[in-house]
PDB file of N, CA and C in Angstrom:
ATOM      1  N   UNK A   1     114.196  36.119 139.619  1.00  0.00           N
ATOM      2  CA  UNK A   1     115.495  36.495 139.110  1.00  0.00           C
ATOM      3  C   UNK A   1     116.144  37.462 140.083  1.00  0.00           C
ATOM      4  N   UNK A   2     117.095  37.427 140.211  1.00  0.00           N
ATOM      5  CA  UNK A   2     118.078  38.125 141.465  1.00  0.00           C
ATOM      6  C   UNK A   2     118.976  38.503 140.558  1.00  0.00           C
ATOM      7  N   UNK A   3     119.001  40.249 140.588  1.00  0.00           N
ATOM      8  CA  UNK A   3     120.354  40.666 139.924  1.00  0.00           C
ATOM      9  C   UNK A   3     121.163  41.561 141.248  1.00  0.00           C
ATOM     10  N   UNK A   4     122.362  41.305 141.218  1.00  0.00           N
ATOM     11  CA  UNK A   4     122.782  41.762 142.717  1.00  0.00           C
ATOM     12  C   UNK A   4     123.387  43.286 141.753  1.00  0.00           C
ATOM     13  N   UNK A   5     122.978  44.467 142.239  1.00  0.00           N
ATOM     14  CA  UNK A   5     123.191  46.041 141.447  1.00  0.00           C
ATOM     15  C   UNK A   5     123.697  46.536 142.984  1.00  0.00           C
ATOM     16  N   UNK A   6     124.313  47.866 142.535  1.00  0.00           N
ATOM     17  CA  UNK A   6     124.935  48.503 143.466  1.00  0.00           C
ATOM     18  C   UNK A   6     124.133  49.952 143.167  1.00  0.00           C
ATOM     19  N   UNK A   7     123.820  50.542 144.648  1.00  0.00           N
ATOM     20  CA  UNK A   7     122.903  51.954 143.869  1.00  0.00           C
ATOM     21  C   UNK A   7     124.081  52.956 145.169  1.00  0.00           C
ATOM     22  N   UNK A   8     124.711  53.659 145.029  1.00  0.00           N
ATOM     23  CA  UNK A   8     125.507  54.213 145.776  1.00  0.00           C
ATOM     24  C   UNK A   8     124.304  55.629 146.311  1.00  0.00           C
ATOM     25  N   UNK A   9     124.562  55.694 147.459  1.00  0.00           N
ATOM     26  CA  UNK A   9     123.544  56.407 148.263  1.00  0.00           C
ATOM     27  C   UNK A   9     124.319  57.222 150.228  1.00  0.00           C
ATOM     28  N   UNK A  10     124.271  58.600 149.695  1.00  0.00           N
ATOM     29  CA  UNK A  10     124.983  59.202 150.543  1.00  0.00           C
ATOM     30  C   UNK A  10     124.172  58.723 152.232  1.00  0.00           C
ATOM     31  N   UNK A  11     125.844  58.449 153.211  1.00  0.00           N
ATOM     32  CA  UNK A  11     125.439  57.669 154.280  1.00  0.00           C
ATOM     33  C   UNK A  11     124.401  58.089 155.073  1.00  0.00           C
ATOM     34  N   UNK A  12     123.359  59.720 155.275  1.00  0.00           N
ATOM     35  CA  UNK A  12     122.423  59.715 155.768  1.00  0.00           C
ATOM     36  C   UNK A  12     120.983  59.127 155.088  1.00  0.00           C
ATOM     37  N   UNK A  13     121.536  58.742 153.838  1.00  0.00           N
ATOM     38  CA  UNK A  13     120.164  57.705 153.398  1.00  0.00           C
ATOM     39  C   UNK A  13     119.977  56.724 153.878  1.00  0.00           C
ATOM     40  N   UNK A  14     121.861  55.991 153.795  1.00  0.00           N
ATOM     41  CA  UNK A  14     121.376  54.787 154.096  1.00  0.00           C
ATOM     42  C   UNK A  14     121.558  54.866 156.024  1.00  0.00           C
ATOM     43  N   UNK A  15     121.749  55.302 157.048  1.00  0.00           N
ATOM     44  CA  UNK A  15     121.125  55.245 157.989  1.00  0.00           C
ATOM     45  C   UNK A  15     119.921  55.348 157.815  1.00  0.00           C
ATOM     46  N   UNK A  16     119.193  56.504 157.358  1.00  0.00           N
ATOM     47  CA  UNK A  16     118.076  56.345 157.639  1.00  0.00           C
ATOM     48  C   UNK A  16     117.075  55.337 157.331  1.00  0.00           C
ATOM     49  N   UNK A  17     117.393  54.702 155.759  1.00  0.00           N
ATOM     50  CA  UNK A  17     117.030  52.853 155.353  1.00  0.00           C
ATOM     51  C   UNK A  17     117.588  51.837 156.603  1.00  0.00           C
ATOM     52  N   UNK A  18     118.493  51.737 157.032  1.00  0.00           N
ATOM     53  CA  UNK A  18     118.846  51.125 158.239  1.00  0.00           C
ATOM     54  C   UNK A  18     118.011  51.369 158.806  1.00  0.00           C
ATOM     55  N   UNK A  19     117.701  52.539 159.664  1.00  0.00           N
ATOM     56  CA  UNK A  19     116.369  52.836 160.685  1.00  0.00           C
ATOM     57  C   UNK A  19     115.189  52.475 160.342  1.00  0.00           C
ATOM     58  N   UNK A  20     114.693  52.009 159.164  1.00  0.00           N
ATOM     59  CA  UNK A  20     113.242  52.174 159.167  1.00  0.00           C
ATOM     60  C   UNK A  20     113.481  50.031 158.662  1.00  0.00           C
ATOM     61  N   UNK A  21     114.352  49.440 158.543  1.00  0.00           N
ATOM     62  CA  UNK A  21     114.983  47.950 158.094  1.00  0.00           C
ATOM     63  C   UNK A  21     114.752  47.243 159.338  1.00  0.00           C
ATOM     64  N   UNK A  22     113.633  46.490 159.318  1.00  0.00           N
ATOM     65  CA  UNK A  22     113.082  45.380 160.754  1.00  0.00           C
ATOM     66  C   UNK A  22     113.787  44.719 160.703  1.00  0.00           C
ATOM     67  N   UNK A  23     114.405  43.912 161.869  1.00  0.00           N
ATOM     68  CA  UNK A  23     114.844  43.057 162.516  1.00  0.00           C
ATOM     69  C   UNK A  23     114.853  42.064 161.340  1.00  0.00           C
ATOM     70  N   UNK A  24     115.736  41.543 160.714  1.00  0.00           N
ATOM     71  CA  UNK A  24     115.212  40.174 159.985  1.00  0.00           C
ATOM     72  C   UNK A  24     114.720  40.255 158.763  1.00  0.00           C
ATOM     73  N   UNK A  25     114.577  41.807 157.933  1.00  0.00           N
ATOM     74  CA  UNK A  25     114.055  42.490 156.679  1.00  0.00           C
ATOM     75  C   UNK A  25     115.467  42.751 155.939  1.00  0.00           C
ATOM     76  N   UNK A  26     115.649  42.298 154.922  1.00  0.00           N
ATOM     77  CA  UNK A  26     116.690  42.632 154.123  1.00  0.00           C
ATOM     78  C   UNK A  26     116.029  43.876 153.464  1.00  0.00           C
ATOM     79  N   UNK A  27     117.330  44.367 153.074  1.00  0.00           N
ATOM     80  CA  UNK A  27     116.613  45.546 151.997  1.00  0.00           C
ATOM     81  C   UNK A  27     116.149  45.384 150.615  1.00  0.00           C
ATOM     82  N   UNK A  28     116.174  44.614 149.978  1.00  0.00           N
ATOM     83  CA  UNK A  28     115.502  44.327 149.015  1.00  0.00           C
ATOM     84  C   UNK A  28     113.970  44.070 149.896  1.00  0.00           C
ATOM     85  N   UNK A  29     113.625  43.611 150.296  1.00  0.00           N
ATOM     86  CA  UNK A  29     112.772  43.811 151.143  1.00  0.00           C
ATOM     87  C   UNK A  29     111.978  44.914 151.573  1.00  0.00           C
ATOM     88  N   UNK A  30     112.452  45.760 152.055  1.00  0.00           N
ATOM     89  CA  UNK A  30     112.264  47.122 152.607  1.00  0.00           C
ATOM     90  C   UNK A  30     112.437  47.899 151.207  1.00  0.00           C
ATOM     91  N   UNK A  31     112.841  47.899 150.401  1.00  0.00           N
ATOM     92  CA  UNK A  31     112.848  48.891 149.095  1.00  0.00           C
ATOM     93  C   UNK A  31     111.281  47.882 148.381  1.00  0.00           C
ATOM     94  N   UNK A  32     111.160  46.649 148.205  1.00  0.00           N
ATOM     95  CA  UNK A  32     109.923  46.239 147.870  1.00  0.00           C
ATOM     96  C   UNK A  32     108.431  47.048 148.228  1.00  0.00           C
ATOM     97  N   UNK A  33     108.892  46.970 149.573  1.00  0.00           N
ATOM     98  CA  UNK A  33     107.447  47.834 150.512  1.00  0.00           C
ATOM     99  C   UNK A  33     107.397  48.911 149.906  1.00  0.00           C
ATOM    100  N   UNK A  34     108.360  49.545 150.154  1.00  0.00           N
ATOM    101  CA  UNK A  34     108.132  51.030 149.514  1.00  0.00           C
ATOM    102  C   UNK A  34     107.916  51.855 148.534  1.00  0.00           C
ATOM    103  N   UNK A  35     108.348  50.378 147.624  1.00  0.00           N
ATOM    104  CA  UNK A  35     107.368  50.694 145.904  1.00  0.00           C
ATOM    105  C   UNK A  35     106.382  50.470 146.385  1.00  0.00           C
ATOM    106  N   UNK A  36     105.826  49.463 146.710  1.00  0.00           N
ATOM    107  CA  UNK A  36     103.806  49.337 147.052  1.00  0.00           C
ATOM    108  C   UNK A  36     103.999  50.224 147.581  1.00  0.00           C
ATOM    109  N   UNK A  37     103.933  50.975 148.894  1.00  0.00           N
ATOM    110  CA  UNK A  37     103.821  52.107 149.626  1.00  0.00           C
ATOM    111  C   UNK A  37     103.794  53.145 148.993  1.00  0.00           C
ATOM    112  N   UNK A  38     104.424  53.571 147.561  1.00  0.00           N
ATOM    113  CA  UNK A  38     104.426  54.724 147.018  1.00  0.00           C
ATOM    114  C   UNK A  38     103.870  54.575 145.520  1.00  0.00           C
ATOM    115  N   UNK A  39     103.429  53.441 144.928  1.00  0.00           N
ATOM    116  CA  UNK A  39     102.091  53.298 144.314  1.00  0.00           C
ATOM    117  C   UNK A  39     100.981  53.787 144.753  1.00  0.00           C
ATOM    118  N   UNK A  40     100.913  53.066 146.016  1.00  0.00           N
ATOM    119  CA  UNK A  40      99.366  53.460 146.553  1.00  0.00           C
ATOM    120  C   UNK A  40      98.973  54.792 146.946  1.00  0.00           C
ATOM    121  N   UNK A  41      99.816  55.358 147.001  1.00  0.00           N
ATOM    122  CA  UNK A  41     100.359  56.938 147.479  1.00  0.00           C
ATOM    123  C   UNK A  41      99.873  57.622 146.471  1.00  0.00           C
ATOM    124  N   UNK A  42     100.275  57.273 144.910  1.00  0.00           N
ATOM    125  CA  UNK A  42     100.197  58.090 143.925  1.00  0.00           C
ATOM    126  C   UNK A  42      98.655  57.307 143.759  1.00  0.00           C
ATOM    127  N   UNK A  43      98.201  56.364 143.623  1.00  0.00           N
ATOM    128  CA  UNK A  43      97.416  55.850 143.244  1.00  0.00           C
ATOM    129  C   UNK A  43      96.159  56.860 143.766  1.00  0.00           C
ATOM    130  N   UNK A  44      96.219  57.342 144.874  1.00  0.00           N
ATOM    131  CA  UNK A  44      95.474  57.743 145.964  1.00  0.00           C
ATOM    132  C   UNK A  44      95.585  59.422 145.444  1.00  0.00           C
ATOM    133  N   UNK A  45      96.612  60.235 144.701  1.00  0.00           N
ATOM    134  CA  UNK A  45      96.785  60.988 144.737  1.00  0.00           C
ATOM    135  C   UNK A  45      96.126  61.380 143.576  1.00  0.00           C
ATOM    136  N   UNK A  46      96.100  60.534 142.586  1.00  0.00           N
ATOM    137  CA  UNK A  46      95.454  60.917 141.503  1.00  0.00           C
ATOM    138  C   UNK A  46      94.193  60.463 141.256  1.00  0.00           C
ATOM    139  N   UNK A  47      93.807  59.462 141.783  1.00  0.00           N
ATOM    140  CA  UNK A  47      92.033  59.702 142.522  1.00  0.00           C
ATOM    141  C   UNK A  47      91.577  60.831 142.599  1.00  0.00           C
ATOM    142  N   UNK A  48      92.134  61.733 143.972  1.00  0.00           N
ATOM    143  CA  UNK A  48      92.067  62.528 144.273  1.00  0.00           C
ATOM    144  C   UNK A  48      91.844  63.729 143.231  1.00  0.00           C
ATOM    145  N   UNK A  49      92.853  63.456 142.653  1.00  0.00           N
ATOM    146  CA  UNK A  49      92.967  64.876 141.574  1.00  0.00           C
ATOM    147  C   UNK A  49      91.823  64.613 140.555  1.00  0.00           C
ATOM    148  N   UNK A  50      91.477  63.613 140.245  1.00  0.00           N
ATOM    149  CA  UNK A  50      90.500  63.272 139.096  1.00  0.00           C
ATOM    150  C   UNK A  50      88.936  63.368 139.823  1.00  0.00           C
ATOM    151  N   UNK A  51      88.893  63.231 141.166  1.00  0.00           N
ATOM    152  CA  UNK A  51      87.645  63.780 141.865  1.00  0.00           C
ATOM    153  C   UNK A  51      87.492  65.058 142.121  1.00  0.00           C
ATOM    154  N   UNK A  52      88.574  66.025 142.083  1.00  0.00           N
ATOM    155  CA  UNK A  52      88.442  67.529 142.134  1.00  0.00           C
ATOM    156  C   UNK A  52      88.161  68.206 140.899  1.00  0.00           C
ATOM    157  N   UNK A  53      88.810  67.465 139.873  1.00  0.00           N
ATOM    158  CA  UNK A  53      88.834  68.029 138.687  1.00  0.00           C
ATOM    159  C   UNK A  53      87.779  67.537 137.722  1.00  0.00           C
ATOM    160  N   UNK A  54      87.497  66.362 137.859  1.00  0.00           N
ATOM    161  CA  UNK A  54      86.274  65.499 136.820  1.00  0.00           C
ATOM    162  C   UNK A  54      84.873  65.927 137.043  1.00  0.00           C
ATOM    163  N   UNK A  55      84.362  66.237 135.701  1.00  0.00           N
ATOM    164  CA  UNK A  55      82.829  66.294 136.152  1.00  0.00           C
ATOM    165  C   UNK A  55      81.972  64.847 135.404  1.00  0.00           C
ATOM    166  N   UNK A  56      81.341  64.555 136.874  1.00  0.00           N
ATOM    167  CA  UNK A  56      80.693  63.350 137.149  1.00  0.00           C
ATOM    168  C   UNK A  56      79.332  63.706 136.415  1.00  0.00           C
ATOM    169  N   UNK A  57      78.733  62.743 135.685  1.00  0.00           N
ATOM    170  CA  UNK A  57      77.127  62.125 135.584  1.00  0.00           C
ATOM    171  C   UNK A  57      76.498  61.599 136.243  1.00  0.00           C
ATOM    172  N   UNK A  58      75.523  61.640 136.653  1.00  0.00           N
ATOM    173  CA  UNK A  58      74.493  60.894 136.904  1.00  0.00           C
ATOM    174  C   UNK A  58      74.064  59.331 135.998  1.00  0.00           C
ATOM    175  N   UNK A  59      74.305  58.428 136.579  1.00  0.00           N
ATOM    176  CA  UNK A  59      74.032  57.172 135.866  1.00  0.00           C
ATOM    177  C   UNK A  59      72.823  57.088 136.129  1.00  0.00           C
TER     178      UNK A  59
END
């Protein structure tokens, strides 16, 4: 499903989305990655926090 939305975004954002937008990558595209990219981020972050903070058993 394709909904075409408008997200208005002051022009040093979107240069900087331009700059990081490969050759041939639409931005829907490039905003895709960067949800996975910032899942895995948090995903990783709260690992983290649950290995500092959790106390482990012995199985």
């Amino acid at each position: 499903m394709v909904a075409t939305k408008r997200v208005p975004v002051p022009l040093e954002i979107w240069d900087e989305l331009s700059r990081l937008k490969e050759p041939g990558q639409t931005f829907g595209e490039l905003i895709e990655e960067m949800i996975e990219s910032e899942k895995k981020l948090r995903l990783l972050k709260d690992m983290k926090k649950v290995e500092e903070t959790a106390e482990f058993v012995e199985i």
